[in-house]
C-alpha atoms as a PDB file:
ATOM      1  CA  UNK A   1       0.000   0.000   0.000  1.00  0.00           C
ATOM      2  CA  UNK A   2       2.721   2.261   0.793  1.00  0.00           C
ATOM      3  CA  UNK A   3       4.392   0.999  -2.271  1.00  0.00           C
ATOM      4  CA  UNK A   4       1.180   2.187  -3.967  1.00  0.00           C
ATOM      5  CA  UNK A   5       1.099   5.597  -3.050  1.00  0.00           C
ATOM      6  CA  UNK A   6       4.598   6.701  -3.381  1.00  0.00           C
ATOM      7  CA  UNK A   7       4.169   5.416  -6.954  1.00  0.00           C
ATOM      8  CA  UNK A   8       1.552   7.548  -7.243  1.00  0.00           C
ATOM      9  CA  UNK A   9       2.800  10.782  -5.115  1.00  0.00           C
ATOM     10  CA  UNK A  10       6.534  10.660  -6.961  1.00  0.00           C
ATOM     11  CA  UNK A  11       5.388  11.434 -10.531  1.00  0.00           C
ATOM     12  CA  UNK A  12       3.186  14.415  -9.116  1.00  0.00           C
ATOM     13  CA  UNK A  13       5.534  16.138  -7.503  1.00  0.00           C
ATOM     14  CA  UNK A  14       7.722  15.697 -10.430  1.00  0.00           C
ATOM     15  CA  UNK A  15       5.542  17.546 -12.402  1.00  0.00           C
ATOM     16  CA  UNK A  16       4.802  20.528 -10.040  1.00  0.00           C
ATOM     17  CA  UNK A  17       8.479  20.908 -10.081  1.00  0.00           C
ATOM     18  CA  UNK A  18       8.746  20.811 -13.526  1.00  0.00           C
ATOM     19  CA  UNK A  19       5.912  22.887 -14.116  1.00  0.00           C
ATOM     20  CA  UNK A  20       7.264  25.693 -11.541  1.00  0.00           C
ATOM     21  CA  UNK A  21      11.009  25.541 -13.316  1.00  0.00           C
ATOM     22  CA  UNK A  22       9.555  26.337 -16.674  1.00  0.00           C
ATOM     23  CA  UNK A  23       7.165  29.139 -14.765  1.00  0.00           C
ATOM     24  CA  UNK A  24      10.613  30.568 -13.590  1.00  0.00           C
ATOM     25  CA  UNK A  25      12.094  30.367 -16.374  1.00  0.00           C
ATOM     26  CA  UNK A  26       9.593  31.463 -18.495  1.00  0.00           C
ATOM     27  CA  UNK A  27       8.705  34.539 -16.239  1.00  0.00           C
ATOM     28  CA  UNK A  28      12.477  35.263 -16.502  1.00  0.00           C
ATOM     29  CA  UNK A  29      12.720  35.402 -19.887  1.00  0.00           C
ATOM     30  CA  UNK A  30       9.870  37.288 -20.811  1.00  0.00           C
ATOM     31  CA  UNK A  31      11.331  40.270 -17.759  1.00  0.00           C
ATOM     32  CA  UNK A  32      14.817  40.247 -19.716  1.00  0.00           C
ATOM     33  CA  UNK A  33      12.754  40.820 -23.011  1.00  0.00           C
ATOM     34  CA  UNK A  34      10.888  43.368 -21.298  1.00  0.00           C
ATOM     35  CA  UNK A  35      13.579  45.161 -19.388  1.00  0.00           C
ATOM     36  CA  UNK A  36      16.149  45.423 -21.895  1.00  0.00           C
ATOM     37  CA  UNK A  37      14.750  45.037 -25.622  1.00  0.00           C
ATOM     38  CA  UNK A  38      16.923  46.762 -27.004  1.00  0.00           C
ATOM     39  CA  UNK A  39      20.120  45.119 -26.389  1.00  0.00           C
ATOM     40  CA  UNK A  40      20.596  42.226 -28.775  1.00  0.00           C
ATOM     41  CA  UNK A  41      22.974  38.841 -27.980  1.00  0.00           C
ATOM     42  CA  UNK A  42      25.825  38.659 -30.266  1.00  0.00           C
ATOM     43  CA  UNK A  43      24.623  36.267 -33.536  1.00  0.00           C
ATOM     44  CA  UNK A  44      21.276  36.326 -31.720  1.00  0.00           C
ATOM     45  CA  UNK A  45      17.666  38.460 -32.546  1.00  0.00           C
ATOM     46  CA  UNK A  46      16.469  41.402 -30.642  1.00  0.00           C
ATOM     47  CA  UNK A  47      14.097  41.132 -27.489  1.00  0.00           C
ATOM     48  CA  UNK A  48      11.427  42.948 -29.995  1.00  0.00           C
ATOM     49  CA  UNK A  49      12.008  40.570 -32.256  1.00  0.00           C
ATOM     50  CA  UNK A  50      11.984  37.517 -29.924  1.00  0.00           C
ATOM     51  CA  UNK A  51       8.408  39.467 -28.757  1.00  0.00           C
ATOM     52  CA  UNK A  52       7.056  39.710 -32.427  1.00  0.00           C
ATOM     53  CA  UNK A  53       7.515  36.168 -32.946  1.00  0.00           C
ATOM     54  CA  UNK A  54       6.054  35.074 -29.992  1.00  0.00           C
ATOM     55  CA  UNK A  55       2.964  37.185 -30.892  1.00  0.00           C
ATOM     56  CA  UNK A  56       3.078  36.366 -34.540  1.00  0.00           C
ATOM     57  CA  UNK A  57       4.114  39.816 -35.886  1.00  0.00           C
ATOM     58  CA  UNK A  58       6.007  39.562 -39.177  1.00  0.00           C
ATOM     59  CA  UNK A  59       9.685  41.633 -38.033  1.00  0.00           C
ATOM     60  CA  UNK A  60       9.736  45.516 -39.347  1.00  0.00           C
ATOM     61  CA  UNK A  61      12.233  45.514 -42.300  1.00  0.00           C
ATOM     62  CA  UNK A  62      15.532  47.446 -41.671  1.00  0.00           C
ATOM     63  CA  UNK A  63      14.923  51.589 -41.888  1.00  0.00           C
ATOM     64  CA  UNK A  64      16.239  52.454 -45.286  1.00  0.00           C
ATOM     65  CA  UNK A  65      18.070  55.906 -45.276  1.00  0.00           C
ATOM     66  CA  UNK A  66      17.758  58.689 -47.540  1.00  0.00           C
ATOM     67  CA  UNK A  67      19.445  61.718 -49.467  1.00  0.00           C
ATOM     68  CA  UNK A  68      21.162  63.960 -48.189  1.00  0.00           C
ATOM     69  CA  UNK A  69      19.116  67.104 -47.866  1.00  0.00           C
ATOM     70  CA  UNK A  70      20.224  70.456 -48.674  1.00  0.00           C
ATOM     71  CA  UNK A  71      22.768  72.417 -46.111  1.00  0.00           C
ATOM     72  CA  UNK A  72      20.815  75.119 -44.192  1.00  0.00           C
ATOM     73  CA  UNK A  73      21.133  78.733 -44.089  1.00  0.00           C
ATOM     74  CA  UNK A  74      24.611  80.122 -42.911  1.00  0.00           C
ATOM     75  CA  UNK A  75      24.215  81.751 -39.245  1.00  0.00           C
ATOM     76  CA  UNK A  76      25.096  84.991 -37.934  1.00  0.00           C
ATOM     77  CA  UNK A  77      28.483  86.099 -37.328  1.00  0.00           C
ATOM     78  CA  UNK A  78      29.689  85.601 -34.025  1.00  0.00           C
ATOM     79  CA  UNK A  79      31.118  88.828 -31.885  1.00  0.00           C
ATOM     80  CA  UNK A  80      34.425  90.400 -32.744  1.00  0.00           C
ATOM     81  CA  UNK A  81      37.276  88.708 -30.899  1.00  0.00           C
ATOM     82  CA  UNK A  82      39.601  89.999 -29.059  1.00  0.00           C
ATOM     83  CA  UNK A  83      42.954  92.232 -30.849  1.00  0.00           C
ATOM     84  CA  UNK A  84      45.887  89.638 -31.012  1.00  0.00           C
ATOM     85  CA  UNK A  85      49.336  89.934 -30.481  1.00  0.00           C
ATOM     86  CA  UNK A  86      51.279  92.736 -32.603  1.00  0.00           C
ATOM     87  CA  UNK A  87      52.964  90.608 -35.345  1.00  0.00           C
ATOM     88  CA  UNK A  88      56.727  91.065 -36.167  1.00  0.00           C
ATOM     89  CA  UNK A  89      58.120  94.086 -38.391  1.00  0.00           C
ATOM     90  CA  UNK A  90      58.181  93.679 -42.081  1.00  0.00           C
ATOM     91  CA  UNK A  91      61.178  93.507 -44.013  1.00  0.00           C
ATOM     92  CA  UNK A  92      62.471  96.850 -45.406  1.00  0.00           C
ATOM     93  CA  UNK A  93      60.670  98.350 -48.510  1.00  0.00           C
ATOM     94  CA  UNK A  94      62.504  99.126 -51.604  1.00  0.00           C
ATOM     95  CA  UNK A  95      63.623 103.046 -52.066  1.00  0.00           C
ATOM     96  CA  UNK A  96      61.752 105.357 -53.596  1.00  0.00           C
ATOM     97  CA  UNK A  97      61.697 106.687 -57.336  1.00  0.00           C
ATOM     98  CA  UNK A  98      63.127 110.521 -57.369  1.00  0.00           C
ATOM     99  CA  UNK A  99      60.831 113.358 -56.926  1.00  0.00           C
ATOM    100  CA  UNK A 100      60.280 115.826 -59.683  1.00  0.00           C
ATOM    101  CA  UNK A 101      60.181 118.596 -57.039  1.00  0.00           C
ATOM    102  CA  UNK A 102      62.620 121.556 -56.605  1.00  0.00           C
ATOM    103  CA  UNK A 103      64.280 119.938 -53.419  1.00  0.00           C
ATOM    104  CA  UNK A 104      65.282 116.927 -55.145  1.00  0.00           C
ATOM    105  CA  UNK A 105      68.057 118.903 -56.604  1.00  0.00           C
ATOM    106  CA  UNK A 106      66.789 118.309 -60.449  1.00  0.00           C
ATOM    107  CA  UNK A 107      69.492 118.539 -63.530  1.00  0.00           C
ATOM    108  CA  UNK A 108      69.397 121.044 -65.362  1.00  0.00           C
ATOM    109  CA  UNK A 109      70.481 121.929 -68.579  1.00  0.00           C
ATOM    110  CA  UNK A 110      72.154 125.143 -69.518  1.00  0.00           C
ATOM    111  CA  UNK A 111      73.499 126.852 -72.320  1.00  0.00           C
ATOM    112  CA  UNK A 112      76.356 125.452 -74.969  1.00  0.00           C
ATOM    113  CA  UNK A 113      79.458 126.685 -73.797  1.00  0.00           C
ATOM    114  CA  UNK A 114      82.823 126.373 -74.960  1.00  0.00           C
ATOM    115  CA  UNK A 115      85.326 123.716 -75.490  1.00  0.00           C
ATOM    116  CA  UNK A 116      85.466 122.675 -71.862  1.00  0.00           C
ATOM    117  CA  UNK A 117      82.412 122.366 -71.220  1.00  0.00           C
ATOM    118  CA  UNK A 118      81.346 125.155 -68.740  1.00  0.00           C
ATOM    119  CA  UNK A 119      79.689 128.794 -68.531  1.00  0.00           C
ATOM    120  CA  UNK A 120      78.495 130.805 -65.936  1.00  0.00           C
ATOM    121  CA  UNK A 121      79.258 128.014 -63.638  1.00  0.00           C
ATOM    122  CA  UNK A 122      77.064 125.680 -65.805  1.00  0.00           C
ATOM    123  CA  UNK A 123      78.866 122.181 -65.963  1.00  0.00           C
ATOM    124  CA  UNK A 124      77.097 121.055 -68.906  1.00  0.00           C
ATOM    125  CA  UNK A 125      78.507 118.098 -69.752  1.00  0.00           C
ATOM    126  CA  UNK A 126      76.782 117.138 -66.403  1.00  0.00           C
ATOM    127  CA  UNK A 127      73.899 119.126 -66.711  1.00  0.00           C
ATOM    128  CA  UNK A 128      73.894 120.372 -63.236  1.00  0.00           C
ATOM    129  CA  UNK A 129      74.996 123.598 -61.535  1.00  0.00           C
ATOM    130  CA  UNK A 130      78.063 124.161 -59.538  1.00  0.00           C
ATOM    131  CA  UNK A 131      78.393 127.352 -57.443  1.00  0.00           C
ATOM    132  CA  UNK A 132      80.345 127.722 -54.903  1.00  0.00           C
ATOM    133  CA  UNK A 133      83.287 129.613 -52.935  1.00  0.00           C
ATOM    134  CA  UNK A 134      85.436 129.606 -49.856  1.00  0.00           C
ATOM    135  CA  UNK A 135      87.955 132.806 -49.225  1.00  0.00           C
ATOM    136  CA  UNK A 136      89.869 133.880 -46.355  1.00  0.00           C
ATOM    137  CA  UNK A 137      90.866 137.161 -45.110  1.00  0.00           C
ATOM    138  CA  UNK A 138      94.449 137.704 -45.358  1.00  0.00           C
ATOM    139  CA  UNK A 139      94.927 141.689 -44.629  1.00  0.00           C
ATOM    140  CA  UNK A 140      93.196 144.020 -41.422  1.00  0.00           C
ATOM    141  CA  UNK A 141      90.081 146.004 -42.362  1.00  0.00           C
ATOM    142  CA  UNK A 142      88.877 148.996 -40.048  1.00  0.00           C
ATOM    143  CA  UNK A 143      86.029 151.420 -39.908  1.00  0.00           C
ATOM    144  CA  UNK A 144      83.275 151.078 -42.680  1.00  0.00           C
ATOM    145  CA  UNK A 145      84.144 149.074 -45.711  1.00  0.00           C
ATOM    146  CA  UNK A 146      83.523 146.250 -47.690  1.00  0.00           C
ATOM    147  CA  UNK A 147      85.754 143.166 -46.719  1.00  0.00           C
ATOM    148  CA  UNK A 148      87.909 141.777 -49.723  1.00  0.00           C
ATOM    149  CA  UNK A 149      88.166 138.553 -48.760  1.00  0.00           C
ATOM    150  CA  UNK A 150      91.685 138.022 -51.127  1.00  0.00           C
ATOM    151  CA  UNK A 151      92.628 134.036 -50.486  1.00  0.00           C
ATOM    152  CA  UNK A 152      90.613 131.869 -52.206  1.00  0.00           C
ATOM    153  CA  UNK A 153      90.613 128.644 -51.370  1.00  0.00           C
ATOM    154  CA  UNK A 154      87.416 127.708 -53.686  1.00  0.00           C
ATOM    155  CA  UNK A 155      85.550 129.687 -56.544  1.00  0.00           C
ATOM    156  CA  UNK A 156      83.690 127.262 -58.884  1.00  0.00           C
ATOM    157  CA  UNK A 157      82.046 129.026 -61.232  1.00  0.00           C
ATOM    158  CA  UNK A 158      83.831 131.962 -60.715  1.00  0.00           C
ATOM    159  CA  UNK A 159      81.313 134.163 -59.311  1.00  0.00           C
ATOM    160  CA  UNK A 160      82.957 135.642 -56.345  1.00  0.00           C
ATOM    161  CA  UNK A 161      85.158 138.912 -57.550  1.00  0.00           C
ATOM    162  CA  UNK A 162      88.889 138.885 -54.931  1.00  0.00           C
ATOM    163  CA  UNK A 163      88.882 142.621 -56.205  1.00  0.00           C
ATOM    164  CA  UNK A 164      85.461 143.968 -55.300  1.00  0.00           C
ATOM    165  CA  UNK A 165      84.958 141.649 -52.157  1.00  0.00           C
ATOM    166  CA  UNK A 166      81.612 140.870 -53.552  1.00  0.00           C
ATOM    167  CA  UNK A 167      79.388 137.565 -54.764  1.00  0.00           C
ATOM    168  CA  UNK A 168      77.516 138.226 -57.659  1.00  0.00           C
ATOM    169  CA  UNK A 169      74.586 135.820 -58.763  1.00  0.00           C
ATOM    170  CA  UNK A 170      74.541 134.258 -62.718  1.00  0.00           C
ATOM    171  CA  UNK A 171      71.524 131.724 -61.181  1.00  0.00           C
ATOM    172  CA  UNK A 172      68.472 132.034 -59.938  1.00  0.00           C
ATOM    173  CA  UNK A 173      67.701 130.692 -57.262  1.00  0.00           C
ATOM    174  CA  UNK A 174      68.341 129.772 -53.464  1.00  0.00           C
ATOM    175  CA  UNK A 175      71.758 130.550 -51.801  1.00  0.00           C
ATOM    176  CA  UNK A 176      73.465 129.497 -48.464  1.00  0.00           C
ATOM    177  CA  UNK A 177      76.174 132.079 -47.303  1.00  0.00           C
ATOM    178  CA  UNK A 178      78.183 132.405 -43.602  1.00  0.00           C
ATOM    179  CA  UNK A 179      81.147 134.624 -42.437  1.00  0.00           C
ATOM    180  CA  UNK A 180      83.015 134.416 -39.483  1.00  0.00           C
ATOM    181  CA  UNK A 181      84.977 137.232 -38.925  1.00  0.00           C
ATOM    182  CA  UNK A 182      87.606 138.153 -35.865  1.00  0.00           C
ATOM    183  CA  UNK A 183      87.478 141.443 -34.018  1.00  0.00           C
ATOM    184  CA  UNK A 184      91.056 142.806 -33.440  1.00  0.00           C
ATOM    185  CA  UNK A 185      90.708 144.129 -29.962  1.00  0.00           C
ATOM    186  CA  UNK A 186      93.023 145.331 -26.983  1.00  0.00           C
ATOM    187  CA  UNK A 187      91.359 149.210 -26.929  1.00  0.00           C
ATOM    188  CA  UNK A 188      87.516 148.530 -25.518  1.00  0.00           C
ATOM    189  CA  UNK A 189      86.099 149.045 -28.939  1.00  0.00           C
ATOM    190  CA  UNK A 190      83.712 146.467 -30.414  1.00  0.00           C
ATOM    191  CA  UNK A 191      83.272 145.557 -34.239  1.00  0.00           C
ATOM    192  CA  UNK A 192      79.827 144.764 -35.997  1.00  0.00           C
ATOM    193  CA  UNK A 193      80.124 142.762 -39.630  1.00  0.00           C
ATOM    194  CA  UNK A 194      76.774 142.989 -41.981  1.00  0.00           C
ATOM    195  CA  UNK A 195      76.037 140.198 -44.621  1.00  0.00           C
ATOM    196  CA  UNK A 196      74.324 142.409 -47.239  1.00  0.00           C
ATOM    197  CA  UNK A 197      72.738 142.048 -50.275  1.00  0.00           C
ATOM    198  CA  UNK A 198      72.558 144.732 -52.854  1.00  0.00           C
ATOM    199  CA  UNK A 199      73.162 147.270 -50.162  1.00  0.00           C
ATOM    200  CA  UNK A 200      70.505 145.680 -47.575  1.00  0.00           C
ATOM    201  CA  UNK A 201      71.725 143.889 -44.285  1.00  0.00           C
ATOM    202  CA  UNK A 202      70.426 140.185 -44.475  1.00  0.00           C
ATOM    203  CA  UNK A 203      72.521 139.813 -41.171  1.00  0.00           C
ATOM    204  CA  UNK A 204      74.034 141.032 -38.655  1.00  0.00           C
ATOM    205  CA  UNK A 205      77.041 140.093 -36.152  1.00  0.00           C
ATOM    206  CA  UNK A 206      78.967 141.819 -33.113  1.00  0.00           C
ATOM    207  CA  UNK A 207      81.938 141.548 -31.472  1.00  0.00           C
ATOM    208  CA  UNK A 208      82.422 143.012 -28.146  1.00  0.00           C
ATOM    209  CA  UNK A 209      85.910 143.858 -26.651  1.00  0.00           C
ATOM    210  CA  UNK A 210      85.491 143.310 -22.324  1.00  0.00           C
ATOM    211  CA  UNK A 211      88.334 142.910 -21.862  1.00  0.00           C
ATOM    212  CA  UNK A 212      89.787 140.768 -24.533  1.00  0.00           C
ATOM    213  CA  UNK A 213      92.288 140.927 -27.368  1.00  0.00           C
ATOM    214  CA  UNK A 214      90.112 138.942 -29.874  1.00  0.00           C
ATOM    215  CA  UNK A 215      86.111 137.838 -29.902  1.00  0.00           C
ATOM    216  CA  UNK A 216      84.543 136.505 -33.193  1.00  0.00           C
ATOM    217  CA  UNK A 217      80.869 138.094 -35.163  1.00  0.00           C
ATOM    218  CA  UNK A 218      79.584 135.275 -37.364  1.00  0.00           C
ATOM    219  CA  UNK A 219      75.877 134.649 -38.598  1.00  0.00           C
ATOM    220  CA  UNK A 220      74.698 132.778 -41.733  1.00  0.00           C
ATOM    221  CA  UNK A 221      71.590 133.472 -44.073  1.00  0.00           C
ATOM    222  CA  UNK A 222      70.063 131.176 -46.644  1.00  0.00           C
ATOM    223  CA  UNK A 223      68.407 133.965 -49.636  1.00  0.00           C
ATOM    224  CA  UNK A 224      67.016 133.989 -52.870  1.00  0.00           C
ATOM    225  CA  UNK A 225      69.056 135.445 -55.436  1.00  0.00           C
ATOM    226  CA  UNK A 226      67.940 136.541 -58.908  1.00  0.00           C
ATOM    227  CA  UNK A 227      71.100 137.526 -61.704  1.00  0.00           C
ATOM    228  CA  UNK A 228      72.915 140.148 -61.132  1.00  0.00           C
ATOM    229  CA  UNK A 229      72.237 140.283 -57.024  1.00  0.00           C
ATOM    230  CA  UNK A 230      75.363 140.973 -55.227  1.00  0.00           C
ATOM    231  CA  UNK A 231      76.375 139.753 -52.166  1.00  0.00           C
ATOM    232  CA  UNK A 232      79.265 140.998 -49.613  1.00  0.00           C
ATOM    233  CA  UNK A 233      80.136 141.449 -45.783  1.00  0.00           C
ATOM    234  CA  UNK A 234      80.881 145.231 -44.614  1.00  0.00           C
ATOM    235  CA  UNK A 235      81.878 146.503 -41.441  1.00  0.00           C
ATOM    236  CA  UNK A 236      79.976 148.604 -39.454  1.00  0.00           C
ATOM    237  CA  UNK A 237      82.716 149.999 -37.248  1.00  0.00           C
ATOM    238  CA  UNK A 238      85.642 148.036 -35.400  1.00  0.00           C
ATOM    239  CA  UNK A 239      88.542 146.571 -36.629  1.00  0.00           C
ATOM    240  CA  UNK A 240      88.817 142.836 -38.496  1.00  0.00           C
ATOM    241  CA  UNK A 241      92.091 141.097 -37.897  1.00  0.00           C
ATOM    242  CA  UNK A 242      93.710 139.743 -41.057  1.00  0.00           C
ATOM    243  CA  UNK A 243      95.595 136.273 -40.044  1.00  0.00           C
ATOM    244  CA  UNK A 244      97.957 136.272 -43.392  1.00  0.00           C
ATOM    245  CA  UNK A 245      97.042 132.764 -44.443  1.00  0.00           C
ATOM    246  CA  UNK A 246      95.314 131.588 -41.072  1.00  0.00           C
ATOM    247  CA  UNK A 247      92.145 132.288 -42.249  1.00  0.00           C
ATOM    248  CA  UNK A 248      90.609 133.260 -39.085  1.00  0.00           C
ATOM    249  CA  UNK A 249      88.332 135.581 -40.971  1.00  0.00           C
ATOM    250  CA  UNK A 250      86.258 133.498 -43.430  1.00  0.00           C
ATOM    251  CA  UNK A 251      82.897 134.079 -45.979  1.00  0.00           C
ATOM    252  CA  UNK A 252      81.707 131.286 -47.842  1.00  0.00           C
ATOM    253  CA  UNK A 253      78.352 130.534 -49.675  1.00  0.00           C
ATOM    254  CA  UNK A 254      76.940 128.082 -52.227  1.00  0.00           C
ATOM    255  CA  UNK A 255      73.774 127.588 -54.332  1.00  0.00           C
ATOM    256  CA  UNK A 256      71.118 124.885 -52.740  1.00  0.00           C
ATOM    257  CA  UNK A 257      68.316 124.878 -55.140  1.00  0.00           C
ATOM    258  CA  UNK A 258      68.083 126.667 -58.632  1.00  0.00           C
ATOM    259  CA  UNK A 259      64.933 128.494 -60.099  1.00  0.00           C
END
């Protein structure tokens, strides 16, 4: 009898067991499709596929993508940034082509002249003008005269006269002149030296005694000149010391830019 029952009671149980396993199982599986259906097993389907099967839906086919559409519209610019760093200097420019003005000391061309080349102090086998002269005072002057400055050291164009003391222009134009010229003192007089130009002071210098054998009256003027203006240093009372060929007493000049 007991025999009997066991037989009977053994293949039940079996089956409740069996019965809850699959439950467990089943109740697991359908959780992990549920939970996380969209993670697939590698080389296996998808929970949602695994679910459409089970509920006999035929599987979506794969998306298909399309064309590219057209770009969109280009935004707004953005704010200004910030000013960078100062870069490095450039490398030096090429010089500059020659000006046609006055100061850009333009050749000019003067008349034919003779054999060698010159008149009037017009070099024109250069085409440009050279004026210029440099003479020293070799003998004492006194009282109210023209100074003859007699050694010449330069004279191009031979415009400045040993005999006369005087400068006379053959170019228009603009002139540099200077003169330095020593008082010869020892008596408390002073000396004044004029730079003049047809007769009208352009400058003026002084030299003043106190107390000492020598003092110096030099100026410098920069004029216009037309031809035939004359140019000279005078006294204007005192006493100009010579030197022989010292040249302490000097007048010089020179033509900067012609008309």
């Amino acid at each position: 009898m007991d025999l009997l029952a066991l037989a009977v009671a053994v293949p039940l149980l079996l089956l409740r067991a069996s019965e809850t396993s699959a439950h467990y199982y089943e109740m697991m599986g359908t959780c992990r499709m549920v939970c996380d259906p969209y993670t697939p097993k590698p080389g296996g389907a998808t929970a949602m596929e695994v679910i459409q099967n089970m509920n006999g839906v035929e599987p979506q086919p794969p998306l298909a993508h399309g064309s590219r559409g057209e770009p969109g519209r280009p935004g707004k610019p953005g704010p200004r940034g910030p000013q960078g760093e100062p870069g490095p200097p450039g490398l030096r420019g090429p010089p500059g082509g020659r000006g046609d003005g006055k100061f850009a000391f333009p050749a000019l061309t003067g008349a034919v002249g003779a054999d060698n080349g010159e008149i009037d102090g017009v070099n024109t086998t250069t085409n440009s003008f050279r004026i210029a002269f440099y003479v020293g005072l070799k003998n004492p002057h006194e009282g109210y005269e023209v100074l003859k400055f007699d050694d010449v050291i330069t004279n191009l164009g031979d415009h400045y006269d040993t005999s006369t003391g005087k400068f006379t222009c053959h170019v228009s134009g603009i002139y540099f002149f200077t003169y330095h010229v020593l008082m010869r003192g020892g008596d408390g007089t002073s000396m004044w030296a004029d730079l003049c130009k047809n007769g009208q002071v352009r400058a003026s210098a002084i030299a003043q005694d106190a107390d000492q054998n020598y003092d110096y009256a030099s100026n410098s003027a920069v004029l216009h000149l037309d031809s035939g203006d004359e140019i000279y240093v005078k006294l204007d009372g005192g006493k100009a010391h010579g030197g022989n060929n010292n040249k302490y007493s000097t007048f010089s000049g020179f033509i900067l830019y012609p008309d």
